[in-house]
C-alpha atoms as a PDB file:
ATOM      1  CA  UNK A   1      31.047 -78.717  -6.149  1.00  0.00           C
ATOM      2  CA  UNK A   2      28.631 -78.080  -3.610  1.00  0.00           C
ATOM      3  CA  UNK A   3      30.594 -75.331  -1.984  1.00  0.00           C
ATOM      4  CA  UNK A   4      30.962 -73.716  -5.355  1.00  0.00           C
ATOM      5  CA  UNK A   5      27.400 -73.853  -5.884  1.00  0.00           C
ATOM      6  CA  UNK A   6      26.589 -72.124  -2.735  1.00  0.00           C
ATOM      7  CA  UNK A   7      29.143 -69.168  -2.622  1.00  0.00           C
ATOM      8  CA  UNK A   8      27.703 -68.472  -6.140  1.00  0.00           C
ATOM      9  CA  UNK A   9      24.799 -67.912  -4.832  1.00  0.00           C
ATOM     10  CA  UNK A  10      25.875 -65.966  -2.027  1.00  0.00           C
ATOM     11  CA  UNK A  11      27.376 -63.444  -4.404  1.00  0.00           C
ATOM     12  CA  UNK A  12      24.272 -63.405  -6.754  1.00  0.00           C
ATOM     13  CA  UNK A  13      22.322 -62.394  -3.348  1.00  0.00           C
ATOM     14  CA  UNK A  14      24.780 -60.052  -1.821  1.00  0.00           C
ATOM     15  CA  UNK A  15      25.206 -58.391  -5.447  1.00  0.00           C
ATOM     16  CA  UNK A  16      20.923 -57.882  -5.578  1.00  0.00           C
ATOM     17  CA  UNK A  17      20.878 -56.516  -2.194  1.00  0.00           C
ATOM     18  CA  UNK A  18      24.046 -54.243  -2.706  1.00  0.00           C
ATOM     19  CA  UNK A  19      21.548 -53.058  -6.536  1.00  0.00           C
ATOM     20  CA  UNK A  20      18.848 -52.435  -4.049  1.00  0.00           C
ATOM     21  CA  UNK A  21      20.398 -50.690  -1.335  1.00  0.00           C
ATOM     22  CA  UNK A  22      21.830 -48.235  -4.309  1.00  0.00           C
ATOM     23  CA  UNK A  23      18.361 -47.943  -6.189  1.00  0.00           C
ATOM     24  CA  UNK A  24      16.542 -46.494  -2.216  1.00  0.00           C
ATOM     25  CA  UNK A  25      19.637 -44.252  -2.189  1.00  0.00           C
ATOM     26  CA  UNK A  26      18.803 -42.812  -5.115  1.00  0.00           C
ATOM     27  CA  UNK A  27      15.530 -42.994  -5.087  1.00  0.00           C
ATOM     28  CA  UNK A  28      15.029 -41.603  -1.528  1.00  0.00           C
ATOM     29  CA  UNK A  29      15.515 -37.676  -2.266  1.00  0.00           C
ATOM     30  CA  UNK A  30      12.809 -38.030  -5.005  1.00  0.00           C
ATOM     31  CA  UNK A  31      10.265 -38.876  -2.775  1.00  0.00           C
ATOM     32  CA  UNK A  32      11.605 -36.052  -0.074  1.00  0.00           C
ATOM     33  CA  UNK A  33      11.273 -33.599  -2.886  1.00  0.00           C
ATOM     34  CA  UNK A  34       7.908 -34.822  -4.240  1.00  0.00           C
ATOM     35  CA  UNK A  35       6.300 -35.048  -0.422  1.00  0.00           C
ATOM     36  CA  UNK A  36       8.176 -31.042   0.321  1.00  0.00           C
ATOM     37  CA  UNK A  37       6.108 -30.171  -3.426  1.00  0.00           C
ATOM     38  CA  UNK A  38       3.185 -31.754  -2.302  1.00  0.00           C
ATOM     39  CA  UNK A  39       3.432 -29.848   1.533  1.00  0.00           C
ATOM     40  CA  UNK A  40       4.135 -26.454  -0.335  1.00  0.00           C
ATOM     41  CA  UNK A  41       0.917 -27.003  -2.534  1.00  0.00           C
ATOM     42  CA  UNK A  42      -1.060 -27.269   0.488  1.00  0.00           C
ATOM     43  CA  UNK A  43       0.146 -24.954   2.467  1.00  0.00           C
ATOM     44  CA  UNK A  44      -0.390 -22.312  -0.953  1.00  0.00           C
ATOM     45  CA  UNK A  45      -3.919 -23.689  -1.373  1.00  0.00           C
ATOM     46  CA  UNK A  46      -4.680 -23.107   2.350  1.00  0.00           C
ATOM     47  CA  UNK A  47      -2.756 -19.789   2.601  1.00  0.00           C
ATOM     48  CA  UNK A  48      -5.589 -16.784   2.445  1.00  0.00           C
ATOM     49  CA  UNK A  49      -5.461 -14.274  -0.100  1.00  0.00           C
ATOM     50  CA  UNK A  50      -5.651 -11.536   1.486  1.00  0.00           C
ATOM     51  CA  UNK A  51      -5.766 -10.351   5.312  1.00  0.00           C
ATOM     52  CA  UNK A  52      -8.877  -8.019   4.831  1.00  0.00           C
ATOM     53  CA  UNK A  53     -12.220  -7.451   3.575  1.00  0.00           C
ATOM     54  CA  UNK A  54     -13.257  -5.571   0.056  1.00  0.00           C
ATOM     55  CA  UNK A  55     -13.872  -2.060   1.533  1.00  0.00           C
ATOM     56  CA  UNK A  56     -16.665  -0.750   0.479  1.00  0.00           C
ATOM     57  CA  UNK A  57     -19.296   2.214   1.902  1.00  0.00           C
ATOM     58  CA  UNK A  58     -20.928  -0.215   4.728  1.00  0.00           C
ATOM     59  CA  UNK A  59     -17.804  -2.142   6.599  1.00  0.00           C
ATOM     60  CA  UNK A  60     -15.213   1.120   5.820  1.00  0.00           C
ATOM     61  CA  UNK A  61     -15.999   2.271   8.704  1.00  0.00           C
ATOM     62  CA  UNK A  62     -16.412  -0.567  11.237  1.00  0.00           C
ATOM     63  CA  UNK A  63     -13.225  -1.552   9.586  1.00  0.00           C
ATOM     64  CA  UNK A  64     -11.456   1.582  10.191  1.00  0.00           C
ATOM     65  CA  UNK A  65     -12.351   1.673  13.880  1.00  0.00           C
ATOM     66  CA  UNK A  66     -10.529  -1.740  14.307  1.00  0.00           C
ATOM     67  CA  UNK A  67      -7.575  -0.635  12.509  1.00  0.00           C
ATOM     68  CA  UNK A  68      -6.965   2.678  14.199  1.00  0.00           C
ATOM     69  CA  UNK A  69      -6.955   0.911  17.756  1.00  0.00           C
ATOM     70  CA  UNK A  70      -4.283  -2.057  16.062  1.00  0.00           C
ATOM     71  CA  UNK A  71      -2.178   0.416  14.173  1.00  0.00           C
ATOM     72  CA  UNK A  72      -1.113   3.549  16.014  1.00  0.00           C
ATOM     73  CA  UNK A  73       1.769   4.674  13.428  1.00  0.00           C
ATOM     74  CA  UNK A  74       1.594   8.396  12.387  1.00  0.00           C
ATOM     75  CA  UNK A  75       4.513   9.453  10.838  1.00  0.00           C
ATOM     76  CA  UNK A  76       5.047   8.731   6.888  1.00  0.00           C
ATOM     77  CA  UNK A  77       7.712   9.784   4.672  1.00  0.00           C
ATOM     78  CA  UNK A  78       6.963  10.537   0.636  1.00  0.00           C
ATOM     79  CA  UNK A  79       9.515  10.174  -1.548  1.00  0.00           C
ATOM     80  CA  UNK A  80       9.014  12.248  -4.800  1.00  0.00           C
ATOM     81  CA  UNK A  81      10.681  13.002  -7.923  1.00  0.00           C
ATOM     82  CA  UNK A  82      11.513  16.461  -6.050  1.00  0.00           C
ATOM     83  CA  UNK A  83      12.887  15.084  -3.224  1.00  0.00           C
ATOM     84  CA  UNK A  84      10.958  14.156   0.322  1.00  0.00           C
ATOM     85  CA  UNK A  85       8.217  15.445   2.272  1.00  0.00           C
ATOM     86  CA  UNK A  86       7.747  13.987   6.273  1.00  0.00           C
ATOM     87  CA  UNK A  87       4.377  13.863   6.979  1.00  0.00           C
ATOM     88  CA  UNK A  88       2.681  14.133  10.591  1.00  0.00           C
ATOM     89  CA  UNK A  89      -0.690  12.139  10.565  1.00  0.00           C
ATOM     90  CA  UNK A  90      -2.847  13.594  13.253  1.00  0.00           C
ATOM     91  CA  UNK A  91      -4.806  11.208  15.904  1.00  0.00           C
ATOM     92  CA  UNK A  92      -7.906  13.266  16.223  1.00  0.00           C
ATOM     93  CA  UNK A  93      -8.848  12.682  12.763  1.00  0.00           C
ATOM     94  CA  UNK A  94      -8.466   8.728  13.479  1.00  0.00           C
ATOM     95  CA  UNK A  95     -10.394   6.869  10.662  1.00  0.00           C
ATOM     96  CA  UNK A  96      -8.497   9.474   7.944  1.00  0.00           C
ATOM     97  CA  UNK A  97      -5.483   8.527   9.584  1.00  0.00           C
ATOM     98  CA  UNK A  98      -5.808   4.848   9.574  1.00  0.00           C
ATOM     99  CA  UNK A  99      -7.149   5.050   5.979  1.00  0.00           C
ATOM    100  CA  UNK A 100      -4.070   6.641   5.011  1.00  0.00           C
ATOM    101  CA  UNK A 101      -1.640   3.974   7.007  1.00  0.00           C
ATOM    102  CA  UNK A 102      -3.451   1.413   5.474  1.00  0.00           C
ATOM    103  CA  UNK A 103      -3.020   2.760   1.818  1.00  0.00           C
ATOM    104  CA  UNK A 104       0.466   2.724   2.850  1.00  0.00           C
ATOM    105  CA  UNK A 105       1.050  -0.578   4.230  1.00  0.00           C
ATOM    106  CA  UNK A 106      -1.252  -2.270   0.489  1.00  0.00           C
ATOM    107  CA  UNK A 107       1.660   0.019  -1.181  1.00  0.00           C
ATOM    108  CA  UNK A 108      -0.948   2.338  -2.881  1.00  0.00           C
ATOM    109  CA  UNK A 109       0.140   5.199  -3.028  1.00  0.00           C
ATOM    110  CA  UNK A 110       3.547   4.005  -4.700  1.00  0.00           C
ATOM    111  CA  UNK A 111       4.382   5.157  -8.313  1.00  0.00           C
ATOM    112  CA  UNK A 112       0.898   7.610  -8.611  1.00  0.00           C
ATOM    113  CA  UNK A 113       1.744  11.186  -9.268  1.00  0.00           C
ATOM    114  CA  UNK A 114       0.914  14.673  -8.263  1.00  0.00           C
ATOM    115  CA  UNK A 115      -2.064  15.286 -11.150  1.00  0.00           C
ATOM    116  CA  UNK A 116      -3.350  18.520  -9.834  1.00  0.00           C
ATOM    117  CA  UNK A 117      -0.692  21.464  -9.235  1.00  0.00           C
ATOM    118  CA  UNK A 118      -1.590  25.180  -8.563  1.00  0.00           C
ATOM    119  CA  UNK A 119       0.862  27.184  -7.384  1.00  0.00           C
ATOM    120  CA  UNK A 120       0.106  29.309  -4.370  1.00  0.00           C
ATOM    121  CA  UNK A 121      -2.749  27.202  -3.674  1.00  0.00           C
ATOM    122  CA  UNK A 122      -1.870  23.389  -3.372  1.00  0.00           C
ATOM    123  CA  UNK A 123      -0.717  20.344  -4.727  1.00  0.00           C
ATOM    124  CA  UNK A 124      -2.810  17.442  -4.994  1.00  0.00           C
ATOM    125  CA  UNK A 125      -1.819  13.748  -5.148  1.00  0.00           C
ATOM    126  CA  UNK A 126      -3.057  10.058  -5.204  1.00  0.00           C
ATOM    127  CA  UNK A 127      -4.318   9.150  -8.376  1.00  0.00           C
ATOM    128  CA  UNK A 128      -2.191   8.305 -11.994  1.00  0.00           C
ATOM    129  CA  UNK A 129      -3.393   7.673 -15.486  1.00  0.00           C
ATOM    130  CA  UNK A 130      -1.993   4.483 -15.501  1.00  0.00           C
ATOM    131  CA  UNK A 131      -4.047   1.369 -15.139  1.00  0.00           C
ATOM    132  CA  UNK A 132      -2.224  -0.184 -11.897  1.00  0.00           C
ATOM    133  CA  UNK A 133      -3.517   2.466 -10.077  1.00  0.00           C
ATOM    134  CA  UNK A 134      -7.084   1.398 -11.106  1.00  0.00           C
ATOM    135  CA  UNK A 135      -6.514  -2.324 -10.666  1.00  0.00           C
ATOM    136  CA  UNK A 136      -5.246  -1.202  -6.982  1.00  0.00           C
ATOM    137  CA  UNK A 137      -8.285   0.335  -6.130  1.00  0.00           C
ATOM    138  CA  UNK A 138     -10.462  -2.397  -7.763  1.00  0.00           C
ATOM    139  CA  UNK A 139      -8.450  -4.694  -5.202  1.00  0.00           C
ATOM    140  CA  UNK A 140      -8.803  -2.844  -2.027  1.00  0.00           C
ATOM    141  CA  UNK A 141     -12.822  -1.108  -2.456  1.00  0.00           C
ATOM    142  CA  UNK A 142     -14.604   1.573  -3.175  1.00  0.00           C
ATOM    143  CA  UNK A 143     -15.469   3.327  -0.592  1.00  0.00           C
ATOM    144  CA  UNK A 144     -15.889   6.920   1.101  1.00  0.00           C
ATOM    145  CA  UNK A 145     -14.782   8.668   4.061  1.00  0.00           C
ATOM    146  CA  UNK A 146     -17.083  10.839   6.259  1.00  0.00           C
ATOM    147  CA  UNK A 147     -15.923  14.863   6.648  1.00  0.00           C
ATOM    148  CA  UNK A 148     -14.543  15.053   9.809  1.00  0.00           C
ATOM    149  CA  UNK A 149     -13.773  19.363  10.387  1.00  0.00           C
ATOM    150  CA  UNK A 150     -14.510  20.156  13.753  1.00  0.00           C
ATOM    151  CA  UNK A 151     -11.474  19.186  15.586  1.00  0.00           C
ATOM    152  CA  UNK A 152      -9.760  22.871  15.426  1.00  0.00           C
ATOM    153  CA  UNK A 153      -7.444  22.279  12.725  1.00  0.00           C
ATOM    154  CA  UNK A 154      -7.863  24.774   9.904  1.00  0.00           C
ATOM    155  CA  UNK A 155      -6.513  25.503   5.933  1.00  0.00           C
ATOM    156  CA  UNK A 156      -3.034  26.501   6.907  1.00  0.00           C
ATOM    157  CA  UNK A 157       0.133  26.144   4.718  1.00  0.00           C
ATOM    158  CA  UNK A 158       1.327  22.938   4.943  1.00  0.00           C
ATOM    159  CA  UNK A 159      -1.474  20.734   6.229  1.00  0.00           C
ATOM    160  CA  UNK A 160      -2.640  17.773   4.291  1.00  0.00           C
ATOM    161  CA  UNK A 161      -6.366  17.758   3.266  1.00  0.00           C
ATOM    162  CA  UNK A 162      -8.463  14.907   1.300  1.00  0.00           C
ATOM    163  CA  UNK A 163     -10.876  16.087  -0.895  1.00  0.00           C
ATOM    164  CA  UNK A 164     -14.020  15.602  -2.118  1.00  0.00           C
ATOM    165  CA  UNK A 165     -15.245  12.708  -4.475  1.00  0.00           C
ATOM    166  CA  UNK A 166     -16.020  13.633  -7.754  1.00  0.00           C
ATOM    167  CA  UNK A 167     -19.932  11.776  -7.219  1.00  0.00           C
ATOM    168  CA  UNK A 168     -22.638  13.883  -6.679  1.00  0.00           C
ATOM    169  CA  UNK A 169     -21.633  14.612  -2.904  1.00  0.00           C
ATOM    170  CA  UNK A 170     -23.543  17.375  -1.179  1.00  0.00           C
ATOM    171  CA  UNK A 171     -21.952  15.730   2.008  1.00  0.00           C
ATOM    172  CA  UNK A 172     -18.259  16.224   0.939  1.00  0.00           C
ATOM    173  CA  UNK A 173     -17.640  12.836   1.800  1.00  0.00           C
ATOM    174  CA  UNK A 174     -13.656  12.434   1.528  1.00  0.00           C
ATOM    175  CA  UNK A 175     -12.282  10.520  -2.070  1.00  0.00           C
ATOM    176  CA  UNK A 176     -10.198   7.865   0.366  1.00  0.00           C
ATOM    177  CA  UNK A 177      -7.139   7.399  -2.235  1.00  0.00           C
ATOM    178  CA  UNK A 178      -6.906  11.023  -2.535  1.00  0.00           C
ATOM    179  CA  UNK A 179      -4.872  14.540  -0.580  1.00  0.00           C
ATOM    180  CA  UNK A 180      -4.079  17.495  -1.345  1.00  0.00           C
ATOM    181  CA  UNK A 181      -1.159  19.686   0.359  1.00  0.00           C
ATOM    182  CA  UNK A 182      -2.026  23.540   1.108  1.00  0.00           C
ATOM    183  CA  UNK A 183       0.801  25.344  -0.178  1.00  0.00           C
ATOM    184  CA  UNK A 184      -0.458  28.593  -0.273  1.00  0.00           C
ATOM    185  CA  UNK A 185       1.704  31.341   2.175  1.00  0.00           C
ATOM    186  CA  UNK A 186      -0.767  32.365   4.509  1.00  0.00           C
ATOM    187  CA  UNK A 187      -3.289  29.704   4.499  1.00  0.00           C
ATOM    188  CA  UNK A 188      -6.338  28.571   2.403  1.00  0.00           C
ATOM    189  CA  UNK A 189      -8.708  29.064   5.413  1.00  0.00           C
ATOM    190  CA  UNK A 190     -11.604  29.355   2.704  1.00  0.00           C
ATOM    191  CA  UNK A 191     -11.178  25.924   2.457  1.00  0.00           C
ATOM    192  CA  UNK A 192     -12.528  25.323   6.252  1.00  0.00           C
ATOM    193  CA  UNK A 193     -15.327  22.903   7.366  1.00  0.00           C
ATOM    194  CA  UNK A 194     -15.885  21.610   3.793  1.00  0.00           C
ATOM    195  CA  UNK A 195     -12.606  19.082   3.541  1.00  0.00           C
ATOM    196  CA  UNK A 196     -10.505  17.029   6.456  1.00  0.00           C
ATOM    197  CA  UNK A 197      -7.520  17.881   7.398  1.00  0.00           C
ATOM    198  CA  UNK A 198      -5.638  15.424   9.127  1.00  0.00           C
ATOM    199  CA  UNK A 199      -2.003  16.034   8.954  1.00  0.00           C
ATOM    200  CA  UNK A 200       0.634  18.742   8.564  1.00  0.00           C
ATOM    201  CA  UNK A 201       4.052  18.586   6.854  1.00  0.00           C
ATOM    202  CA  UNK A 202       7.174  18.657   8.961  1.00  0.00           C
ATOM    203  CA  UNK A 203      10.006  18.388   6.768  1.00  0.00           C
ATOM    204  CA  UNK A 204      10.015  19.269   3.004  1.00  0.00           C
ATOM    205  CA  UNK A 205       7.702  22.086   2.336  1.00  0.00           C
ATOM    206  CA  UNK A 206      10.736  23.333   0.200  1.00  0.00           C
ATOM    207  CA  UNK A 207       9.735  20.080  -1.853  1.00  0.00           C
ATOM    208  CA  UNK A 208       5.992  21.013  -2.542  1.00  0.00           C
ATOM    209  CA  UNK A 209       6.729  24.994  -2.925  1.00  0.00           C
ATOM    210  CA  UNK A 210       8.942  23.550  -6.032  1.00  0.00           C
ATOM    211  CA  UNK A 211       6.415  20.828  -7.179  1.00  0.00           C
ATOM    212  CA  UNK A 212       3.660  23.533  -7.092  1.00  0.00           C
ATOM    213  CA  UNK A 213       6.152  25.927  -9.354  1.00  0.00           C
ATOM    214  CA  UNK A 214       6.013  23.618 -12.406  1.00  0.00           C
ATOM    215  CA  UNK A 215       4.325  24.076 -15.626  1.00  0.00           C
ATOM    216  CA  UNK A 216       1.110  22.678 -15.742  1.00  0.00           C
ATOM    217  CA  UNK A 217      -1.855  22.275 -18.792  1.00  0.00           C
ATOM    218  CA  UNK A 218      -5.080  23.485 -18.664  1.00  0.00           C
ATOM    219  CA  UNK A 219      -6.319  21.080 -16.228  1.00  0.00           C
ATOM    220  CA  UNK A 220      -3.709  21.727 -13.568  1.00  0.00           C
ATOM    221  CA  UNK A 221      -1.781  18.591 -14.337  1.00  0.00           C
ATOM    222  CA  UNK A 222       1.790  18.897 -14.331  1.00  0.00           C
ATOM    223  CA  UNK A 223       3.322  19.084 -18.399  1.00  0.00           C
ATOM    224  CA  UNK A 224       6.248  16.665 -17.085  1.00  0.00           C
ATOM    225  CA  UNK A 225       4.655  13.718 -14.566  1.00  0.00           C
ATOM    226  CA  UNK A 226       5.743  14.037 -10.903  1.00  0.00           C
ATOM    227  CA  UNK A 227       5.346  10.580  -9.375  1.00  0.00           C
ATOM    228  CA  UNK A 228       5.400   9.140  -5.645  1.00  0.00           C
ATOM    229  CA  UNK A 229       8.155   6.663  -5.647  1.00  0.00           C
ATOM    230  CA  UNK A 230       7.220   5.404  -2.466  1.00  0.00           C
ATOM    231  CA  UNK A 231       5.603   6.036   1.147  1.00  0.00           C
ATOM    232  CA  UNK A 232       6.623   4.362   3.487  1.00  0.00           C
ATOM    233  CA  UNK A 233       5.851   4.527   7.414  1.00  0.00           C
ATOM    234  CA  UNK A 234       8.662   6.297  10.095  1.00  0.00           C
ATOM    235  CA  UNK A 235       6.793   5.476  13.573  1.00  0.00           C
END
């Protein structure tokens, strides 16, 4: 009777621990999962927004000069609705070329259009109607570039310019978001000493001469929109 007594208890025991050992099993991944959740959430709280400062007119520059020395790339290449332009980004003009890698590493420049077309003169690109555009350059700053003209490049066909800002701007400081593309045979050398130039095309003026043949209204912007798909950085 005795013996009876105690292998029934032996199974009652042996049967709890074998529930037990089952119920960690199970419950074992949970608390993986909710620790991994609770690592993640951390590591998102922690993880910076963004890499760099607001631009805006009094750290552009300091903030250019860094990024010109860390980022050396000078060759881009546009892809348009007419096909694609290379573009060589010239080091002597070094804070409009950093602005303009920069742009292209935040992805700016993607889906805004050419919105000012005269043919025999130039197309000029960099801005949309639509409101990412804005909420793009609400993100990185508003800011302006200073001219920079004396470094013996001049208004030929093919160079790429950045114009003026549309403020009252007796300096010509340079719109930052902005360029234009001189596509006028025989150069637009009027144009010297008031705008930067600070690259040249090297593949795909046959792209621009047909962007700059399109029908535009009375403000120069093309009748059918002519977007940048994408720019992306060669070398």
């Amino acid at each position: 009777m005795r013996i009876a007594l105690l292998l029934g208890l032996f199974f009652i025991l042996l049967n709890c621990e074998d529930k037990q050992s089952k119920k960690n099993s199970i419950s074992q991944p949970t608390t993986d999962l909710q620790q991994e959740e609770k690592t993640n959430t951390t590591v998102a709280r922690n993880k910076p927004e963004r890499v760099y400062p607001q631009l805006n007119d009094e750290n552009a520059m300091e903030f250019f000069l860094q990024y010109e020395k860390d980022h050396k790339e000078n060759k881009v290449r546009m892809t348009t609705d007419f096909g694609v332009i290379d573009i060589l980004l010239f080091n002597e003009t070094k804070f409009h070329r950093a602005n303009f890698i920069f742009l292209t590493k935040q992805n700016y420049f993607n889906n805004t259009q050419f919105y000012r077309v005269i043919d025999n003169f130039m197309v000029q690109a960099g801005n949309s109607d639509d409101r990412k555009t804005a909420r793009k350059r609400r993100k990185i700053g508003k800011y302006l570039l200073p001219k920079d003209t004396k470094r013996g490049f001049t208004h030929e066909r093919g160079v790429i310019s950045m114009p003026s800002s549309e403020i009252d701007n007796p300096h010509k400081l340079a719109s930052p978001y902005e360029f234009f593309i001189v596509q006028q045979h025989g150069g637009a050398h009027y144009l010297d000493g008031d705008y930067t130039i600070f690259g040249r095309v090297i593949n795909g003026m046959d792209v621009v001469d047909r962007i700059a043949a399109v029908d535009t209204d009375e403000a120069d912007w093309p009748l059918k929109n002519i977007f940048i798909r994408k720019v992306e950085i060669l070398e």
